[in-house]
N, C-alpha and C. Protein backbone atom coordinates (compact mmCIF):
# COMPACT_ATOMS: atom_id res chain seq x y z
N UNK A 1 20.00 8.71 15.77
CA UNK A 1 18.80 9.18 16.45
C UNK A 1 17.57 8.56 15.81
N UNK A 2 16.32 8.06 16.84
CA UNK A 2 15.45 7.63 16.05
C UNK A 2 14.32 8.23 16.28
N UNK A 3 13.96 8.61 15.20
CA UNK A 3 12.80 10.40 15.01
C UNK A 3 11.54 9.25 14.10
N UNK A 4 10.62 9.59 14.65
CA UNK A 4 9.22 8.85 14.28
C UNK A 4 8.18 9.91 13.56
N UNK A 5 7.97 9.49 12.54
CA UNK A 5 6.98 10.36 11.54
C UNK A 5 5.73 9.85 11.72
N UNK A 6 5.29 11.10 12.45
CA UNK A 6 3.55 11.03 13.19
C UNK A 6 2.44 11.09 11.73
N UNK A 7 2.34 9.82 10.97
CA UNK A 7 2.01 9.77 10.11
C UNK A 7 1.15 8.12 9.34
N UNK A 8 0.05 8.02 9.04
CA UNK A 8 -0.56 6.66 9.04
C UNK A 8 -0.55 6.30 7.40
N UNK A 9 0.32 7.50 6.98
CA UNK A 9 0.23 7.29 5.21
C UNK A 9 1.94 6.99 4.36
N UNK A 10 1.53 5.55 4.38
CA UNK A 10 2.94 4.98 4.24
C UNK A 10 3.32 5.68 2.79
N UNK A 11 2.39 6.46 2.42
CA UNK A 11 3.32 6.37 0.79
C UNK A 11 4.01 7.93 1.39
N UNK A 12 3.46 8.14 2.29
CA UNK A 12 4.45 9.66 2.83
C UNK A 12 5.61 9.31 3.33
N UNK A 13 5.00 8.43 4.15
CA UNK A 13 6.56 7.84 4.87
C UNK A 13 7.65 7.20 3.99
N UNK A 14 7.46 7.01 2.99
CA UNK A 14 8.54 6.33 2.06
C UNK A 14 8.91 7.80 1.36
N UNK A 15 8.46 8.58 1.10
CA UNK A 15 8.76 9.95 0.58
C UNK A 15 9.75 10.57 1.33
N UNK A 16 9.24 10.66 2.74
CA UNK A 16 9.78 11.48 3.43
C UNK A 16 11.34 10.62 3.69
N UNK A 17 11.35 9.83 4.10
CA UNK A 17 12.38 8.94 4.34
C UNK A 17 13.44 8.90 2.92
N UNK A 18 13.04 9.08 1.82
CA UNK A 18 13.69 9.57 0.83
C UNK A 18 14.53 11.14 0.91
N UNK A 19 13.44 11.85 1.07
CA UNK A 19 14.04 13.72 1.19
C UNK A 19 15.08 13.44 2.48
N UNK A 20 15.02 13.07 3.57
CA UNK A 20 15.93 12.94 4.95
C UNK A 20 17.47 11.72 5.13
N UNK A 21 17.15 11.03 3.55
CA UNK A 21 17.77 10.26 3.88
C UNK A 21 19.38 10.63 3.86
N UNK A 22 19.76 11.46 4.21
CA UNK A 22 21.38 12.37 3.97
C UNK A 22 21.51 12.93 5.69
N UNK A 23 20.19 12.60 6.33
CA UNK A 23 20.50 12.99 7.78
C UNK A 23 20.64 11.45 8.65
N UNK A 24 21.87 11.79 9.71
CA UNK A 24 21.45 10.63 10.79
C UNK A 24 20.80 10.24 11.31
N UNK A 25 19.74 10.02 11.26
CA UNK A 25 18.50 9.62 11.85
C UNK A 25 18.06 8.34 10.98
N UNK A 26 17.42 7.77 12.23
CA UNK A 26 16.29 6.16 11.70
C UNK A 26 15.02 6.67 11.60
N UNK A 27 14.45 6.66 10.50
CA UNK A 27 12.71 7.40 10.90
C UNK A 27 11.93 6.34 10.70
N UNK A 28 11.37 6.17 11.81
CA UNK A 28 10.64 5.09 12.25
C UNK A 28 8.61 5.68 11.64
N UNK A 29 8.45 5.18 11.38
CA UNK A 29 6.72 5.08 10.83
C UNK A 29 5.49 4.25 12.14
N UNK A 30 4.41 4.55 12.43
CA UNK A 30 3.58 4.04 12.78
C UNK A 30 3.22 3.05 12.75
N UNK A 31 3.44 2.58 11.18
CA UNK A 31 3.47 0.87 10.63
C UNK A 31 4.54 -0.01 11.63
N UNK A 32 5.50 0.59 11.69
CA UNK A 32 6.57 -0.18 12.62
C UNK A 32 6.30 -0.01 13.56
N UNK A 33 5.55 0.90 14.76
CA UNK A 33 5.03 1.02 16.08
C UNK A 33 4.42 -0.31 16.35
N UNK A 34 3.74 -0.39 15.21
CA UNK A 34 1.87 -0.88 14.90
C UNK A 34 2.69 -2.48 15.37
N UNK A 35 3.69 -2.95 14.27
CA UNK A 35 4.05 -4.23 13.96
C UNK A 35 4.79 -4.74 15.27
N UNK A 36 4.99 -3.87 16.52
CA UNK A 36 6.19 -4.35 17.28
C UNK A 36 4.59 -4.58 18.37
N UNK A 37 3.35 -4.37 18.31
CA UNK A 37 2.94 -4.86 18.52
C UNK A 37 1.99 -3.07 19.68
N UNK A 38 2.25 -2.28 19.28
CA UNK A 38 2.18 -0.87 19.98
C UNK A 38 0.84 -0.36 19.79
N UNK A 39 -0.02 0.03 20.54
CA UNK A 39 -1.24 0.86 20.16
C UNK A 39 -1.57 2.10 20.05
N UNK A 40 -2.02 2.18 18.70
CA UNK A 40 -2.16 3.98 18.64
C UNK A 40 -3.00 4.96 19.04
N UNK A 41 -2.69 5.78 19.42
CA UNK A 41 -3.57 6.79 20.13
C UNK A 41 -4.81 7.43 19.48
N UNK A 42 -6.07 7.62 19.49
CA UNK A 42 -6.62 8.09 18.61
C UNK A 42 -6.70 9.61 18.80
N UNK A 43 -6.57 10.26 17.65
CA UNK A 43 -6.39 11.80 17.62
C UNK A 43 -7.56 12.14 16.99
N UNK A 44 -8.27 13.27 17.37
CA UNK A 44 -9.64 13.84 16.42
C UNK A 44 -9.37 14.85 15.71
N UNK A 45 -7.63 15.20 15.39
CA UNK A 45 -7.28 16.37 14.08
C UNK A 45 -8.48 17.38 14.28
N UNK A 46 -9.06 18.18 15.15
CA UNK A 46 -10.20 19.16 14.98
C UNK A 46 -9.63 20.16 14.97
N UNK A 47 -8.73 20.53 15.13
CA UNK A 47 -8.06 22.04 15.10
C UNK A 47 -8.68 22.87 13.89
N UNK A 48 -8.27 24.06 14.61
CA UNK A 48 -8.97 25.27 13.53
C UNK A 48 -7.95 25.48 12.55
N UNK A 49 -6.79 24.73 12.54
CA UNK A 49 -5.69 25.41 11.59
C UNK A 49 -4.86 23.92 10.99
N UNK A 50 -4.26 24.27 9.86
CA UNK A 50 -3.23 22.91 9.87
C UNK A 50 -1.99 23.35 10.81
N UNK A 51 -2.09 24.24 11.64
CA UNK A 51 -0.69 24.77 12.51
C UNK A 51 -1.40 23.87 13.55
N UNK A 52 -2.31 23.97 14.12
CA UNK A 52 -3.31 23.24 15.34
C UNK A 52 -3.07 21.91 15.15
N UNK A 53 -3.59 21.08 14.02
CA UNK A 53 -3.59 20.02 13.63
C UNK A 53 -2.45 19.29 13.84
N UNK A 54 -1.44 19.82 13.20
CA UNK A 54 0.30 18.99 13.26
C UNK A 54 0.71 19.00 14.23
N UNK A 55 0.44 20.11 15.36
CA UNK A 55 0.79 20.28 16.88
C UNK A 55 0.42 19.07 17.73
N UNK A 56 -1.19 19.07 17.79
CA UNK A 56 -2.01 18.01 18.27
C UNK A 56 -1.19 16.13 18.19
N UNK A 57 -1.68 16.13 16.38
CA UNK A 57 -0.71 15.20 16.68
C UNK A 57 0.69 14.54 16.84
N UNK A 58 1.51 15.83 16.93
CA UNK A 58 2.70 15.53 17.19
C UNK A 58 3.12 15.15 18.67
N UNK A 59 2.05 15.90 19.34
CA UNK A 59 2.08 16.01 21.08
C UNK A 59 1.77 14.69 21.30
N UNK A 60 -0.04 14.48 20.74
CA UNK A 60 -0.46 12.91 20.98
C UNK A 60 1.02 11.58 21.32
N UNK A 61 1.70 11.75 19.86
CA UNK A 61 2.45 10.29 19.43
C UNK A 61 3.60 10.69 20.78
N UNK A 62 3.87 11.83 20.73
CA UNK A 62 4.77 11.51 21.93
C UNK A 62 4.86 11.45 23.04
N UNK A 63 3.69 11.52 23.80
CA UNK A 63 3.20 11.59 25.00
C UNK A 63 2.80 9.71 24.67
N UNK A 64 2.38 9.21 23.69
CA UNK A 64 2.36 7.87 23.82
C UNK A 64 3.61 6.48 23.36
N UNK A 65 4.38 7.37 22.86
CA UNK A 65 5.53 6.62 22.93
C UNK A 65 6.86 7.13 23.01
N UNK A 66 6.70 8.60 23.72
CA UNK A 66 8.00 9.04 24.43
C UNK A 66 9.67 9.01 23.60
N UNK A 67 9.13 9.27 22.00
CA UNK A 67 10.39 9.50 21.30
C UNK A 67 10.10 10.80 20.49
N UNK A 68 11.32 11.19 19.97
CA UNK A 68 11.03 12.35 18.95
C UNK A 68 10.48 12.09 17.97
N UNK A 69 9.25 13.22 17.80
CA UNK A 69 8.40 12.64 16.70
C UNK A 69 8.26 13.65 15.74
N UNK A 70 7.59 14.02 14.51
CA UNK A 70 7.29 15.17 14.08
C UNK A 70 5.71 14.92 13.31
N UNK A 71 4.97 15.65 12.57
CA UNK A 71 3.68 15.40 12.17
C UNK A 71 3.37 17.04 11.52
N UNK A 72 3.01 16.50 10.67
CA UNK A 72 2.75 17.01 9.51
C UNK A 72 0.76 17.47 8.66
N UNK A 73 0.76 18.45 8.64
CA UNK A 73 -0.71 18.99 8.12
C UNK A 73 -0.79 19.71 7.04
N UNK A 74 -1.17 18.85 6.31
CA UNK A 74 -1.77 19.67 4.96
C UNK A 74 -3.25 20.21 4.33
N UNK A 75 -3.54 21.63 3.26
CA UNK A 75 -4.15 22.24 3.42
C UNK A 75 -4.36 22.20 1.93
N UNK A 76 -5.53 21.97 1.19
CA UNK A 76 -5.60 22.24 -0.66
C UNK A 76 -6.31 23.70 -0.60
N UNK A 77 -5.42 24.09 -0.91
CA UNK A 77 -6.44 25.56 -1.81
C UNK A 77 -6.70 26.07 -2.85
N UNK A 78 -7.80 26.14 -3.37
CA UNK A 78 -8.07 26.53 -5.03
C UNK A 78 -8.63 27.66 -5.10
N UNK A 79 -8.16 28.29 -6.52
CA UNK A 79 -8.49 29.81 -7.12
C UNK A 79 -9.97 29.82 -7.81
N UNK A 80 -10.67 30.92 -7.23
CA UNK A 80 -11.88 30.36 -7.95
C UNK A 80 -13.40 29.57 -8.24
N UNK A 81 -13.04 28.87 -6.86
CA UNK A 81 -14.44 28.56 -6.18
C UNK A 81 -14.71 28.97 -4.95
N UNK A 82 -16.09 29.04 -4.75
CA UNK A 82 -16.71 29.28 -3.80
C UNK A 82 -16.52 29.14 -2.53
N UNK A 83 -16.35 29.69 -1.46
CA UNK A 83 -15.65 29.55 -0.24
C UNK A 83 -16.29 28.32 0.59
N UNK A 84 -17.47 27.92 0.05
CA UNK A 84 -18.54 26.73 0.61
C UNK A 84 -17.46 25.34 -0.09
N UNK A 85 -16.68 25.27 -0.95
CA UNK A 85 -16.56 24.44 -1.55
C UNK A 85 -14.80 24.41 -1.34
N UNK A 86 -14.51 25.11 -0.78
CA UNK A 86 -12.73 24.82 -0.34
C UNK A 86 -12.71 23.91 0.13
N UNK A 87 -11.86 23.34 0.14
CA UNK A 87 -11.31 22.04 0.61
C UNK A 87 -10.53 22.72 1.64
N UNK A 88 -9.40 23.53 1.87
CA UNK A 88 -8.48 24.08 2.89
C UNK A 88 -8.00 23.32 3.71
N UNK A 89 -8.50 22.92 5.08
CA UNK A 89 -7.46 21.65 6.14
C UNK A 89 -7.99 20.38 5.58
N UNK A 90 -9.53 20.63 5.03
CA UNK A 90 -10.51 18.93 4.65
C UNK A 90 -10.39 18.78 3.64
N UNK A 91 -8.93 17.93 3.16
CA UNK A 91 -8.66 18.24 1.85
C UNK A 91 -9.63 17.05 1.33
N UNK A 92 -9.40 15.77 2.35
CA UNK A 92 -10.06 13.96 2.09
C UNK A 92 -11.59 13.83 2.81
N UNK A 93 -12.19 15.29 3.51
CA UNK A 93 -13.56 14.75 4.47
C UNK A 93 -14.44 16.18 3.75
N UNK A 94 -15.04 15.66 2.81
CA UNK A 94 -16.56 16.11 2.44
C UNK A 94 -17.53 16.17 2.46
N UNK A 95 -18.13 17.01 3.23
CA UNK A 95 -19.83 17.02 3.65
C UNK A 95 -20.05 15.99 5.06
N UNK A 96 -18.39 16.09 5.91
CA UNK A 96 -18.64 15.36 6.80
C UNK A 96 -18.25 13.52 6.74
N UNK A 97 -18.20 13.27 5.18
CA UNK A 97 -17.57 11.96 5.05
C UNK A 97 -15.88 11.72 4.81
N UNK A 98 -15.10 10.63 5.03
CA UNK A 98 -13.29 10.54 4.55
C UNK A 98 -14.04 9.98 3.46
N UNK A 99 -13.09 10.34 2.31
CA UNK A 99 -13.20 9.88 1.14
C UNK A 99 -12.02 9.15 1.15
N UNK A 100 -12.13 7.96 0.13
CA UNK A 100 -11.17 6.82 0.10
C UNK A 100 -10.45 7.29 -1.42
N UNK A 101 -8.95 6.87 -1.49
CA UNK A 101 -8.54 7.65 -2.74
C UNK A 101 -9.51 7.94 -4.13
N UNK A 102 -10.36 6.86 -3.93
CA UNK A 102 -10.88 6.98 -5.15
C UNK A 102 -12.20 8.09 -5.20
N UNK A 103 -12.44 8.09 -4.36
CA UNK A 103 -13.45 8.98 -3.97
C UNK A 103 -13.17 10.31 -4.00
N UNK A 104 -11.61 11.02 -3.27
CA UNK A 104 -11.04 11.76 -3.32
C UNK A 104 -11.03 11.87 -5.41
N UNK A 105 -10.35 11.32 -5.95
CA UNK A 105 -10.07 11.20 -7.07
C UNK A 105 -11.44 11.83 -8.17
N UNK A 106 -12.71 11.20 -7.87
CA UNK A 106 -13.79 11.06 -8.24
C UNK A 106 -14.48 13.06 -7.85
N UNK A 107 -14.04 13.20 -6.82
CA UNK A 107 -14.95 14.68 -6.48
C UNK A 107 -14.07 15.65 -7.15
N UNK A 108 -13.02 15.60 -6.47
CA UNK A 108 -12.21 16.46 -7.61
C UNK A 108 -11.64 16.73 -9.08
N UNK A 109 -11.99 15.46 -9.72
CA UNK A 109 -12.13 15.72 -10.81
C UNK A 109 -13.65 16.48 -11.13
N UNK A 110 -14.28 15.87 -10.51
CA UNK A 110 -15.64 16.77 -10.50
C UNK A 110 -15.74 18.20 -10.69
N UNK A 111 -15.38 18.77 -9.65
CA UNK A 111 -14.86 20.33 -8.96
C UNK A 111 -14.50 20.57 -10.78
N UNK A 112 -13.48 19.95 -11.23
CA UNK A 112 -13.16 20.79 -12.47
C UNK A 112 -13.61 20.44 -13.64
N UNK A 113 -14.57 19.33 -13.52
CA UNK A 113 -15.81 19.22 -14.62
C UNK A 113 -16.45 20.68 -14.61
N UNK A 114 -16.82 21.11 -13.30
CA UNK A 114 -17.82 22.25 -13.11
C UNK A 114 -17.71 23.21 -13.50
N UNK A 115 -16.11 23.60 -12.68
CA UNK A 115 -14.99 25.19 -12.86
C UNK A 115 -14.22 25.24 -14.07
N UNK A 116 -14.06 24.11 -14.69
CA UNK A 116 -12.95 24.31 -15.63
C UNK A 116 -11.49 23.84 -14.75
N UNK A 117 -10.10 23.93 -15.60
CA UNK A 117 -8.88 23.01 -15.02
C UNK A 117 -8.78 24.02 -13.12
N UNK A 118 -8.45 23.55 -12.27
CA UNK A 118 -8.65 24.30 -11.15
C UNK A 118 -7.06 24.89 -10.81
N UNK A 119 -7.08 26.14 -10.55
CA UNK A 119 -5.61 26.39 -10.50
C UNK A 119 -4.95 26.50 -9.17
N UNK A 120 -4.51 25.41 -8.30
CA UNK A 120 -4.56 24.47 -7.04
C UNK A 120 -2.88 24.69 -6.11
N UNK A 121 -2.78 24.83 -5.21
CA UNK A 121 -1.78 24.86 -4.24
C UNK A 121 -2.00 24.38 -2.80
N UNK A 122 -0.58 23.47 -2.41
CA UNK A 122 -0.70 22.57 -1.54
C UNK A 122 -0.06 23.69 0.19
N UNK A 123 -0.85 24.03 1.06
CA UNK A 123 0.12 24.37 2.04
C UNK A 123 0.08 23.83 3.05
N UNK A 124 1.83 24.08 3.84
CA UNK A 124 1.60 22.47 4.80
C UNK A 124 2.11 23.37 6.38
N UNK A 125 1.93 22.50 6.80
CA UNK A 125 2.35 22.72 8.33
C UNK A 125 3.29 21.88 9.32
N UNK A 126 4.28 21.86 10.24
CA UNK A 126 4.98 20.98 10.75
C UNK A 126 5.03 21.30 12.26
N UNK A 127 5.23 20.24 12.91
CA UNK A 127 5.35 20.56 14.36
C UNK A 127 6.16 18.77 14.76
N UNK A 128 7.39 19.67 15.30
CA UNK A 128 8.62 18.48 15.83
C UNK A 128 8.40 18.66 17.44
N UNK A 129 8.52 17.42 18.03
CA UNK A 129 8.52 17.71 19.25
C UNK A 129 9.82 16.43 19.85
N UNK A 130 11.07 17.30 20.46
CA UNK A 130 11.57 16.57 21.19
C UNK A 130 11.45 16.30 22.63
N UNK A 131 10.71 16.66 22.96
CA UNK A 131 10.18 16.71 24.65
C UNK A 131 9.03 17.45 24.79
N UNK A 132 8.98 17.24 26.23
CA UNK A 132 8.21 18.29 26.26
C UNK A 132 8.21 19.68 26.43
N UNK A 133 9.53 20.04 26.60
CA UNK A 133 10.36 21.49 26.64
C UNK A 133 10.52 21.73 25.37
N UNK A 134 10.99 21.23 24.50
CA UNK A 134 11.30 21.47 23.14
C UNK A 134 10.40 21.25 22.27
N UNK A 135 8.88 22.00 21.97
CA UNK A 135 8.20 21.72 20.87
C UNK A 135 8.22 22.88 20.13
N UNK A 136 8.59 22.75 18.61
CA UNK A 136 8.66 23.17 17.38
C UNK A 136 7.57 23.39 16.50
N UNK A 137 6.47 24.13 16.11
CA UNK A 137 5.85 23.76 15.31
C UNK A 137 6.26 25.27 14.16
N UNK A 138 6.00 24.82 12.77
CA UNK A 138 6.35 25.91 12.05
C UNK A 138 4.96 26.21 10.61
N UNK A 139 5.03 26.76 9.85
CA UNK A 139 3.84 26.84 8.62
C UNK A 139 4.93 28.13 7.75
N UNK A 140 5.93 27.60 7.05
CA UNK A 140 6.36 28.10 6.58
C UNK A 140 6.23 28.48 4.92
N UNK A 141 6.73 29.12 3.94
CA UNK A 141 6.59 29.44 2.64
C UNK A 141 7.22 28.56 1.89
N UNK A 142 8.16 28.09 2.89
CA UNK A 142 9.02 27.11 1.55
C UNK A 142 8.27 25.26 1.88
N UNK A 143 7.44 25.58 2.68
CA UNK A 143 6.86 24.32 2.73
C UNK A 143 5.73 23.81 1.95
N UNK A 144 5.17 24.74 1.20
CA UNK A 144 4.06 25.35 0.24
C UNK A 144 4.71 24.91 -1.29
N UNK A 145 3.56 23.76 -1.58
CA UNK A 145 3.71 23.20 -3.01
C UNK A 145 3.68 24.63 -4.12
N UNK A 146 4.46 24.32 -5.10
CA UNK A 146 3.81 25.50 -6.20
C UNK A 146 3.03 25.23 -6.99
N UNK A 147 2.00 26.17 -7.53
CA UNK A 147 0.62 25.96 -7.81
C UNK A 147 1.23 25.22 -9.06
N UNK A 148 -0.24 24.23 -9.03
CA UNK A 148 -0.44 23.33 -10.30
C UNK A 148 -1.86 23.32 -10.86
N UNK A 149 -1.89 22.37 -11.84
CA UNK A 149 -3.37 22.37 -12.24
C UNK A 149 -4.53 21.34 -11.61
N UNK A 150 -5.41 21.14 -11.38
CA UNK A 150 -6.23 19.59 -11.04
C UNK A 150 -6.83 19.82 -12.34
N UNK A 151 -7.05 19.00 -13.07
CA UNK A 151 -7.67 18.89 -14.23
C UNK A 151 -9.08 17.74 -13.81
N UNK A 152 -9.79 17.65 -15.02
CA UNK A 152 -11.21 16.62 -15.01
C UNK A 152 -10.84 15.54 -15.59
N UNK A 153 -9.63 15.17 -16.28
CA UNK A 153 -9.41 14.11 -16.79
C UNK A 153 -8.31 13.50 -16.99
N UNK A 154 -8.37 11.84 -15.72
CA UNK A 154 -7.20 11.52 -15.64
C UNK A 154 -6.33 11.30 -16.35
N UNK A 155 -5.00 10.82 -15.62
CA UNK A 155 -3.90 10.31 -16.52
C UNK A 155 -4.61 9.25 -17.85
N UNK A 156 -3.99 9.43 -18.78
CA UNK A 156 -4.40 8.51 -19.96
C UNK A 156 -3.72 6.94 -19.20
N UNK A 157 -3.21 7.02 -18.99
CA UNK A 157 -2.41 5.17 -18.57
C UNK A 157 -3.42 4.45 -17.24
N UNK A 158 -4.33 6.00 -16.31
CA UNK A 158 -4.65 5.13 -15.45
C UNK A 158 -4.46 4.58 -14.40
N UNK A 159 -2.91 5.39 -14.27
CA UNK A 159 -1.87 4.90 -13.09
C UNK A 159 -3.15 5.64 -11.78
N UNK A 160 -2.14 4.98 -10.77
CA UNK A 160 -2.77 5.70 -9.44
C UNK A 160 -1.76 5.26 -8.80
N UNK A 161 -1.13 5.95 -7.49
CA UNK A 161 -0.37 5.93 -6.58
C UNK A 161 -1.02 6.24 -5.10
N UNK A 162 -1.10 5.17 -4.60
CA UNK A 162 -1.80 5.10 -3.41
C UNK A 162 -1.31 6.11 -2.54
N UNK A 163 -2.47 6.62 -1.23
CA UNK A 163 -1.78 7.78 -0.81
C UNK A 163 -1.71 9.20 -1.11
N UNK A 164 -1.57 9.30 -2.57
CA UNK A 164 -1.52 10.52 -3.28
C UNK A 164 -2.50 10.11 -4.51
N UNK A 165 -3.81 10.52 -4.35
CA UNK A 165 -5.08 10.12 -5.35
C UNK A 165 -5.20 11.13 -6.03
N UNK A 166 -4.74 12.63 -5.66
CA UNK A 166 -4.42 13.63 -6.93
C UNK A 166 -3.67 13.41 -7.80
N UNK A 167 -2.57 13.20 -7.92
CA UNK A 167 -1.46 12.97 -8.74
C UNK A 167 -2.22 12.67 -9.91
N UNK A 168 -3.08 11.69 -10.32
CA UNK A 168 -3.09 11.06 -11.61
C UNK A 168 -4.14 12.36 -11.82
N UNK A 169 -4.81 13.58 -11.57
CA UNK A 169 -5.22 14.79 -12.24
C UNK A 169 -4.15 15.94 -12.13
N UNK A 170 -2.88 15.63 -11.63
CA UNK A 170 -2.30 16.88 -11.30
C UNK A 170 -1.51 17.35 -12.29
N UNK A 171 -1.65 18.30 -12.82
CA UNK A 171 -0.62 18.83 -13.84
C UNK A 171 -0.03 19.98 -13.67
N UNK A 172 1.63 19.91 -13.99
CA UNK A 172 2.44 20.37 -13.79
C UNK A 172 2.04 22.65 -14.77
N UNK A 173 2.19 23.63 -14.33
CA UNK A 173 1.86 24.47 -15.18
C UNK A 173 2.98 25.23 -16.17
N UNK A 174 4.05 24.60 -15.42
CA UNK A 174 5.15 25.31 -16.74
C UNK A 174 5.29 24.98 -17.63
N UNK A 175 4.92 22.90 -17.52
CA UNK A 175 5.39 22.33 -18.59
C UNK A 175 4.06 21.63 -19.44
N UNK A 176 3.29 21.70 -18.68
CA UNK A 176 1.84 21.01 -19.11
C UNK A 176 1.84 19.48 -18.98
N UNK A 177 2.57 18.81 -18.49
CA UNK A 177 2.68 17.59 -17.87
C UNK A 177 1.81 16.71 -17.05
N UNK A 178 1.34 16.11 -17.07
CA UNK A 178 0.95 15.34 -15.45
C UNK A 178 2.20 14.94 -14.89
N UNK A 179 1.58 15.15 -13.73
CA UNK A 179 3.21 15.00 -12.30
C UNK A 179 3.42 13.39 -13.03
N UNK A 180 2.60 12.42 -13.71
CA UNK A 180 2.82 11.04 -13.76
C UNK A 180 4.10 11.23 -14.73
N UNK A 181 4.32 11.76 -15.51
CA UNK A 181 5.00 12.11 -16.90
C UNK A 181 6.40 12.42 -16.60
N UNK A 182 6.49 13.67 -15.52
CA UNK A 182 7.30 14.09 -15.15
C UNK A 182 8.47 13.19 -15.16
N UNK A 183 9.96 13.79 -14.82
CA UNK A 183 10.97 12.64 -14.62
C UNK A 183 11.27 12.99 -12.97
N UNK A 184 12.46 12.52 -12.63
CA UNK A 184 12.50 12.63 -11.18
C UNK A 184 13.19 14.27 -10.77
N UNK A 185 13.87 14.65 -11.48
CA UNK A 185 14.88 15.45 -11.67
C UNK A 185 13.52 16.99 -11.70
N UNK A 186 12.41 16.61 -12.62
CA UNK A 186 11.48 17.70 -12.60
C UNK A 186 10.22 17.77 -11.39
N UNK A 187 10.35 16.55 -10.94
CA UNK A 187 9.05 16.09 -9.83
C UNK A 187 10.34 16.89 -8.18
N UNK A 188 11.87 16.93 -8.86
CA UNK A 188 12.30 17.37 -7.42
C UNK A 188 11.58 18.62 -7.22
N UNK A 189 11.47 19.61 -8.19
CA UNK A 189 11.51 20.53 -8.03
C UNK A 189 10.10 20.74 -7.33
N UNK A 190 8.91 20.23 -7.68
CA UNK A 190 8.12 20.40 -6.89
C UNK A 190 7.59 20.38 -5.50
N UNK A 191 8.46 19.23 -5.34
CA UNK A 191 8.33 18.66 -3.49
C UNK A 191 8.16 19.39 -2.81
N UNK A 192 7.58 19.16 -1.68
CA UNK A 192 7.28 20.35 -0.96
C UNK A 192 7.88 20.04 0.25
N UNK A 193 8.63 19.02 0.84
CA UNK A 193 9.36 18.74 1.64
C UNK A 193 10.73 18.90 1.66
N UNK A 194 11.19 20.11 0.45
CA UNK A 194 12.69 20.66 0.47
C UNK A 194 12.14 21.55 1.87
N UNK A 195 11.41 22.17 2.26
CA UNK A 195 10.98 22.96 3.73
C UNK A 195 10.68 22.14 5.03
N UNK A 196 10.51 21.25 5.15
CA UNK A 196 10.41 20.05 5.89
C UNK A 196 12.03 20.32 6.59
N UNK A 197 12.69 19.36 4.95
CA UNK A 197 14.09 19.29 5.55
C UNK A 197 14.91 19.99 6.15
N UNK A 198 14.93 21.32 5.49
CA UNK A 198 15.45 22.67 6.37
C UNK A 198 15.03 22.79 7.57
N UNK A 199 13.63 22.36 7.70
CA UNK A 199 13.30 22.81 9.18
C UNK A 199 13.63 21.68 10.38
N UNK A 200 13.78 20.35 9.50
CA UNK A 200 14.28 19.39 10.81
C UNK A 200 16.06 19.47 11.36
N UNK A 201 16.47 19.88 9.91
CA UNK A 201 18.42 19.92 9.93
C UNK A 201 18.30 21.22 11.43
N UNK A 202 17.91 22.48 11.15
CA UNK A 202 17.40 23.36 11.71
C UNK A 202 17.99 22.76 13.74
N UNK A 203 17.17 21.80 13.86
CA UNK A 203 16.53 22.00 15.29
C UNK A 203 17.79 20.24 15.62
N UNK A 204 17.23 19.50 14.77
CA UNK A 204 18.26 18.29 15.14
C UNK A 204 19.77 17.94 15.03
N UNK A 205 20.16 18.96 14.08
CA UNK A 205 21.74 19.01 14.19
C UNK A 205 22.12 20.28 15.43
N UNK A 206 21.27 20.75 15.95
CA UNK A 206 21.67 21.54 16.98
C UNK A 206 21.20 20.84 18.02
């Protein structure tokens, strides 16, 4: 089966394609739409919810290229600041601007120049659509990162991983780690796409 991840952030798509790779399916990316020569739809993500959001564009991609698709919305929430200053669905658009990883990288370390280390959780949203009879969308508990830290000061090495511009402030709270440090075996445990997977086995092996 070939299931398309309604998604323009290849370092997700190599993630995700990792967590799924034990199911039958080809998961095709946007990048490969893009390359066969396909045009993408533009979506304005305005929804009031990341449940709204993942719906939207899950509907969009498949109403424009008529395969099973799924799409995905995520939400940062922090303990502790000001409700003017949540990030919540705008985790990358501040004061009205997208911030580019580094930029992303740059404010939020900020945030915990201000507050002190920020004590941070990721929640996500999904919506599969195999038709138009069959749309799925879910915002479940097990899809919900477990809280970590954002700290003010990056990784000592400097790394950055495109895609994911937190990571090099994110620290782990059981172990006091940055996620960079981590091994693979301790970074499983965090993923937040063990809920993903349940929810696609869920609907596509039936």
């Amino acid at each position: 089966m070939k299931l398309l991840y309604g998604t323009g952030n290849a370092a997700k798509v190599s993630v995700m394609r990792q967590r799924l790779s034990g199911l039958d399916l080809e998961l095709v990316s946007l990048q490969d739409l893009e390359a066969e020569g396909k045009a993408l739809p533009e979506i304005a993500e305005d929804g009031a919810s990341l449940l709204e959001n993942a719906k939207e564009k899950a509907l969009a991609y498949y109403r424009a290229f008529q395969v099973p698709v799924f799409s995905c919305d995520s939400g940062l929430y922090i303990e502790g600041i000001p409700e003017e200053e949540q990030p919540g669905i705008h985790v990358r658009r501040v004061r009205g601007k997208c911030l580019t990883d580094e930029e992303m990288m740059q404010y939020y370390s900020g945030l915990a120049k201000k507050y002190g280390d920020l004590r941070a959780r990721y929640r996500s949203a999904i919506c599969l659509v195999l038709d138009e009879e069959h749309v799925h969308p879910a915002m479940e508990e097990n899809m919900a990162s477990h809280p970590f830290l954002i700290t003010s000061r990056p990784h000592r090495d400097g790394i950055r991983k495109k895609g994911f511009p937190l990571d090099c402030l994110s620290v782990d709270i059981s172990t006091g780690k940055y996620y960079y440090d981590m091994d693979d075996a301790q970074m499983e445990q965090l993923e937040v796409e063990t809920g993903f997977l349940e929810f696609l086995q869920k609907y596509l092996d039936g």
